[in-house]
Every structure is written in structure tokens, then in C-alpha cells.
PDB file of N, CA and C in Angstrom:
ATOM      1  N   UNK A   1     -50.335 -31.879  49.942  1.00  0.00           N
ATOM      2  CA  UNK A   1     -49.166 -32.028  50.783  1.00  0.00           C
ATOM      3  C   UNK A   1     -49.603 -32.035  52.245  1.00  0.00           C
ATOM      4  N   UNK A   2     -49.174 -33.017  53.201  1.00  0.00           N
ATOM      5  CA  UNK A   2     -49.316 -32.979  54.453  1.00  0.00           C
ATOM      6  C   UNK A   2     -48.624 -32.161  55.178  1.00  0.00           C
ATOM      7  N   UNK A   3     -49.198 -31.848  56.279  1.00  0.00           N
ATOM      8  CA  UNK A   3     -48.055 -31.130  56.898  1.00  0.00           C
ATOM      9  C   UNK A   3     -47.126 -31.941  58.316  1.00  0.00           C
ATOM     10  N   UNK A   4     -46.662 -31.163  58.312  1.00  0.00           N
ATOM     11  CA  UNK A   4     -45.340 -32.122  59.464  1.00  0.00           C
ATOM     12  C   UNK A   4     -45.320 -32.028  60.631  1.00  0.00           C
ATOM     13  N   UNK A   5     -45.026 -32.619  61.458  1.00  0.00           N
ATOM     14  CA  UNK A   5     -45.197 -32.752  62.974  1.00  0.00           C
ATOM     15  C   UNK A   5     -44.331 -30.969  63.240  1.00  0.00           C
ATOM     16  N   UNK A   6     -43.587 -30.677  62.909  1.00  0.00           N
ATOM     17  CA  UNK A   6     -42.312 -29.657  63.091  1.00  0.00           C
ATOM     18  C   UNK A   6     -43.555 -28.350  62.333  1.00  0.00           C
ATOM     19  N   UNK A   7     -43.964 -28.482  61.356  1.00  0.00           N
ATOM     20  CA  UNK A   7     -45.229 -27.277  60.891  1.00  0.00           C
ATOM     21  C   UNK A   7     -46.523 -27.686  61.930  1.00  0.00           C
ATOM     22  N   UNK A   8     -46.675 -28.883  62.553  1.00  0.00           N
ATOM     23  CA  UNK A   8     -48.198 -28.582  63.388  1.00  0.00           C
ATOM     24  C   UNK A   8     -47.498 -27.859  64.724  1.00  0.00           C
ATOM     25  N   UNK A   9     -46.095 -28.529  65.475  1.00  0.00           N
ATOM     26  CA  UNK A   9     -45.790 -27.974  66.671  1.00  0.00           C
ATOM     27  C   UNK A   9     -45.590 -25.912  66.474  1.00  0.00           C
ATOM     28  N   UNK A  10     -45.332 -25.714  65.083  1.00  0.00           N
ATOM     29  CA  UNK A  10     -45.273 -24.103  64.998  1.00  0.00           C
ATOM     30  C   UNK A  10     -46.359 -23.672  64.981  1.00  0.00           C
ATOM     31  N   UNK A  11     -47.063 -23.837  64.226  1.00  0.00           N
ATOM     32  CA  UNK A  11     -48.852 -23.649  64.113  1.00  0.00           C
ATOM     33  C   UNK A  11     -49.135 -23.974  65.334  1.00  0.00           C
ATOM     34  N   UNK A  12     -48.991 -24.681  66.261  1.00  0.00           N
ATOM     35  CA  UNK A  12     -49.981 -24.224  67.394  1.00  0.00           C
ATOM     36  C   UNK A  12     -48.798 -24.116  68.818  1.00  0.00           C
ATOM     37  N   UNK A  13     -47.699 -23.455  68.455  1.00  0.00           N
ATOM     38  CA  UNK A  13     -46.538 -23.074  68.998  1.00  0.00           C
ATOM     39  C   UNK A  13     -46.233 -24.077  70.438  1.00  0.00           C
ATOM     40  N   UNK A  14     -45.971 -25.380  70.277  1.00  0.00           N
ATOM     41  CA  UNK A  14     -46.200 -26.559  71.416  1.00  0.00           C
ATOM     42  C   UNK A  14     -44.853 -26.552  71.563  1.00  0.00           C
ATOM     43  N   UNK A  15     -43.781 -25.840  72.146  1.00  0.00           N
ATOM     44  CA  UNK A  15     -42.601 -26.601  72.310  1.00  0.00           C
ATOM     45  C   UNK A  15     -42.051 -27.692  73.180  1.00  0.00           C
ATOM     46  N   UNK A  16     -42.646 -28.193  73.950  1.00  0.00           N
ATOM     47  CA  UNK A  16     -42.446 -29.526  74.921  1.00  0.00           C
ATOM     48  C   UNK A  16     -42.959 -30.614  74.115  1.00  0.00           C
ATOM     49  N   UNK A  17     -43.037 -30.665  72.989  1.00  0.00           N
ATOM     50  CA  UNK A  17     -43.451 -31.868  72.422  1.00  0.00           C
ATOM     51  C   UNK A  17     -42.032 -32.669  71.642  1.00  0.00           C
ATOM     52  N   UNK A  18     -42.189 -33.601  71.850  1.00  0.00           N
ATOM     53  CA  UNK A  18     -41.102 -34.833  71.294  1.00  0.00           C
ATOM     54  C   UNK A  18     -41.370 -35.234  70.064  1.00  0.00           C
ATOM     55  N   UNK A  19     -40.376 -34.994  68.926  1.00  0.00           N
ATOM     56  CA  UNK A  19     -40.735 -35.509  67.651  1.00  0.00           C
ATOM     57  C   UNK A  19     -40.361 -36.759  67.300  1.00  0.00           C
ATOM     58  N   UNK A  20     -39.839 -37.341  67.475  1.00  0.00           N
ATOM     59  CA  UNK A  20     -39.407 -39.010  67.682  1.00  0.00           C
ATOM     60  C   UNK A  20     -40.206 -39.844  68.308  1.00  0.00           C
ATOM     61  N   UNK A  21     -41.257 -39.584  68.979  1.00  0.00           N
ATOM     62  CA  UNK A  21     -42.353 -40.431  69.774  1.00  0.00           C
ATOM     63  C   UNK A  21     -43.804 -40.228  68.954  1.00  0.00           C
ATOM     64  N   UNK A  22     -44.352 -41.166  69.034  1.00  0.00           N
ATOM     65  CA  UNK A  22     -45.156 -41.403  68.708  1.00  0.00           C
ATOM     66  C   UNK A  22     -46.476 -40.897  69.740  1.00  0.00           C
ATOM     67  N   UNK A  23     -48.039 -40.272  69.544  1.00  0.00           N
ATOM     68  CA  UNK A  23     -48.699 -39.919  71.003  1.00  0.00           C
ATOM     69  C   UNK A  23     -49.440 -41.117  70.193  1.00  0.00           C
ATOM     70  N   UNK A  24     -49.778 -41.906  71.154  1.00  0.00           N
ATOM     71  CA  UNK A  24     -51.143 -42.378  70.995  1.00  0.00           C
ATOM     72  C   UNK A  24     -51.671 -43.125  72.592  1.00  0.00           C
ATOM     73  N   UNK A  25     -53.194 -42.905  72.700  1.00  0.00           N
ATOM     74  CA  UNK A  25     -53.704 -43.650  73.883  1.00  0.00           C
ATOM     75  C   UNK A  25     -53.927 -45.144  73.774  1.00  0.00           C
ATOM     76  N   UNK A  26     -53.313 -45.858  74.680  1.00  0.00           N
ATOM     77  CA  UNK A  26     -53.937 -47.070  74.871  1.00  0.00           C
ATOM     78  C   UNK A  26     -55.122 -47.408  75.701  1.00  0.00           C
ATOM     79  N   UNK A  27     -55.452 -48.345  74.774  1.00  0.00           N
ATOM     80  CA  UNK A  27     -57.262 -48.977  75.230  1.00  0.00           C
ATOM     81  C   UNK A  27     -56.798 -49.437  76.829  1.00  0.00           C
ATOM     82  N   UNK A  28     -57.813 -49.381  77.759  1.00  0.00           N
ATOM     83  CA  UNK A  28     -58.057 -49.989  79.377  1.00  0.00           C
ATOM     84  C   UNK A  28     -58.603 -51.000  78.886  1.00  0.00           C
ATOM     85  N   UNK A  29     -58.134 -52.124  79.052  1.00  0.00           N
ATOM     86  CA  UNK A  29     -58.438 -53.531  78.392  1.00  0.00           C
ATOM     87  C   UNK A  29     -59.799 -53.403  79.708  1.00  0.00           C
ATOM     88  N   UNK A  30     -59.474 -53.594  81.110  1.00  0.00           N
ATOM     89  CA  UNK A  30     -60.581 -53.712  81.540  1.00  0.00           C
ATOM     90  C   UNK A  30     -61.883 -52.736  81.576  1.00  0.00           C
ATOM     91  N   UNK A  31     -61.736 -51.778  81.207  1.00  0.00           N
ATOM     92  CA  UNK A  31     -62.906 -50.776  80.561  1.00  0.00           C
ATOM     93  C   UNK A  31     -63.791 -51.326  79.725  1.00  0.00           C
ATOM     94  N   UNK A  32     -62.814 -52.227  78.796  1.00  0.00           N
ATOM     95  CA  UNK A  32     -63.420 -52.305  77.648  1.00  0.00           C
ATOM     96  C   UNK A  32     -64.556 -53.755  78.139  1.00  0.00           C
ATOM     97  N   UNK A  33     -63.985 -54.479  79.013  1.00  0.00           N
ATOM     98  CA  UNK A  33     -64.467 -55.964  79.627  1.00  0.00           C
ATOM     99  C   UNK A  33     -65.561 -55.382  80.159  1.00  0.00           C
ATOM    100  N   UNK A  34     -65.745 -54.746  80.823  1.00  0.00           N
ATOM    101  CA  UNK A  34     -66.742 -53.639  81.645  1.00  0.00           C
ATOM    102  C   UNK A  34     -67.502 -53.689  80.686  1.00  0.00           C
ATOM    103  N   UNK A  35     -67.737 -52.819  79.752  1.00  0.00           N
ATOM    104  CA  UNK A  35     -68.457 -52.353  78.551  1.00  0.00           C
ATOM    105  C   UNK A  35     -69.280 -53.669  78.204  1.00  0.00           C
ATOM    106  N   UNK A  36     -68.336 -54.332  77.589  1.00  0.00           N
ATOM    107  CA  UNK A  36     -68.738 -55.722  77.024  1.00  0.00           C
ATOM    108  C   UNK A  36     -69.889 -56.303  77.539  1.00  0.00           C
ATOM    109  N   UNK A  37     -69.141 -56.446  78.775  1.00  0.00           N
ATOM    110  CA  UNK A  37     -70.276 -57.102  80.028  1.00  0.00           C
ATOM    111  C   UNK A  37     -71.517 -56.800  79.935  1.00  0.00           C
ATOM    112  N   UNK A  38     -71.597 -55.399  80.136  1.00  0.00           N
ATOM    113  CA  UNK A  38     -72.888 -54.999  79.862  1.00  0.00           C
ATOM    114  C   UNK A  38     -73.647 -55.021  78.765  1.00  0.00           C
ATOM    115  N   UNK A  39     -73.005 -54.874  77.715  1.00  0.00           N
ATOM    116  CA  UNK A  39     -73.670 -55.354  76.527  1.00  0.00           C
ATOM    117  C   UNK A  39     -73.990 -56.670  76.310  1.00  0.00           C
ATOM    118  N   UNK A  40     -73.457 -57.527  76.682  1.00  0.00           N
ATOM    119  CA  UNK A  40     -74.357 -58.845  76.664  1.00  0.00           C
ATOM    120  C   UNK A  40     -74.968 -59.450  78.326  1.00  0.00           C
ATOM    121  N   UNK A  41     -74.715 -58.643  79.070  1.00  0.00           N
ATOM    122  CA  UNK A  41     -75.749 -58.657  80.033  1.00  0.00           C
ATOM    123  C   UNK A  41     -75.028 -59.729  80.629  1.00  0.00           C
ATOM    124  N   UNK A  42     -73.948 -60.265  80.461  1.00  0.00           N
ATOM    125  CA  UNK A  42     -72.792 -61.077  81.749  1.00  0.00           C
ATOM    126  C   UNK A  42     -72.723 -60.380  83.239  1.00  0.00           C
ATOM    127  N   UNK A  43     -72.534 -61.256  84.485  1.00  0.00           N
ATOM    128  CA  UNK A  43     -72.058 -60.286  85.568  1.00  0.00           C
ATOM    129  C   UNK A  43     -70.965 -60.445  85.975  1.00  0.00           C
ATOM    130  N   UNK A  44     -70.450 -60.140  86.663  1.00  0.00           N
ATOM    131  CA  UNK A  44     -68.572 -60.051  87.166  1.00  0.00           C
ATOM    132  C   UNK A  44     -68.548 -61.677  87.488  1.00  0.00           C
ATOM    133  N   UNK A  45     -69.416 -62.076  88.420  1.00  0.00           N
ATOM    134  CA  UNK A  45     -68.916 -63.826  88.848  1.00  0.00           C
ATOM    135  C   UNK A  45     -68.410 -64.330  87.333  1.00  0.00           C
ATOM    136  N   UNK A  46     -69.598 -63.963  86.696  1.00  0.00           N
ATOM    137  CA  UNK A  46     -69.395 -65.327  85.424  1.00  0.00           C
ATOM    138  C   UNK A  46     -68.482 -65.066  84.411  1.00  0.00           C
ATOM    139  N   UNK A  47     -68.027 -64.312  84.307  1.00  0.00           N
ATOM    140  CA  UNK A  47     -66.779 -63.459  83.882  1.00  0.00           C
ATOM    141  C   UNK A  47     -65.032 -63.518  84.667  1.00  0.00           C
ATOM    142  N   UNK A  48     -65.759 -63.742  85.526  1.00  0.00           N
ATOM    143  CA  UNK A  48     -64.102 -64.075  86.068  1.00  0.00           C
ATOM    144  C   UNK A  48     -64.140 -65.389  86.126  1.00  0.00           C
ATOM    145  N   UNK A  49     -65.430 -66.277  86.286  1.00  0.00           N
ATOM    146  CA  UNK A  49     -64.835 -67.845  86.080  1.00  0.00           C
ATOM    147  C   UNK A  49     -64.582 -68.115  84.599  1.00  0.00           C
ATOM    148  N   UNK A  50     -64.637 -67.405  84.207  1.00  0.00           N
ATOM    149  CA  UNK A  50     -64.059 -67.530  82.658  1.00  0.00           C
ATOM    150  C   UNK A  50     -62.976 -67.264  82.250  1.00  0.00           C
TER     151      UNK A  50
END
């Protein structure tokens, strides 16, 4: 049996938390372009003419 958003907020006694929302982080699209870059060894010019 899983337990429930309403048993994790008691277990770790969080009351400012919203049970109708969803948490999740979104990706920094350009972080990730960053990253990329460097992994195939692109530099910013040739990347933005793209």
C-alpha cells in the first residue's frame, strides 16, 4: 500500500503544502543547451546561428 500525500504531509508534519498541486521542477531549457554545447564541443556563435 502506498502512502498518501495527506499520510506523507503528517509524517513529516508540512502544513503549508497544497494537495491539489502537483510539485515538480522544470528543466532550464537553456542549461540544458549549455550542457549540450559542451558536450559536443559547439560554441555560442554556432549555436545561435542555428
Amino acid at each position: 500500500m502506498t502512502p498518501t500525500i495527506e499520510e506523507y504531509s503528517a509524517l513529516l508534519r508540512i502544513n503549508n503544502i497544497q494537495l491539489n498541486k502537483i510539485y515538480l521542477k522544470e528543466p532550464k531549457l537553456m542549461t540544458f543547451k549549455k550542457k549540450l554545447m559542451k558536450l559536443t564541443g559547439m560554441t555560442d556563435t554556432w549555436a545561435e546561428k542555428q
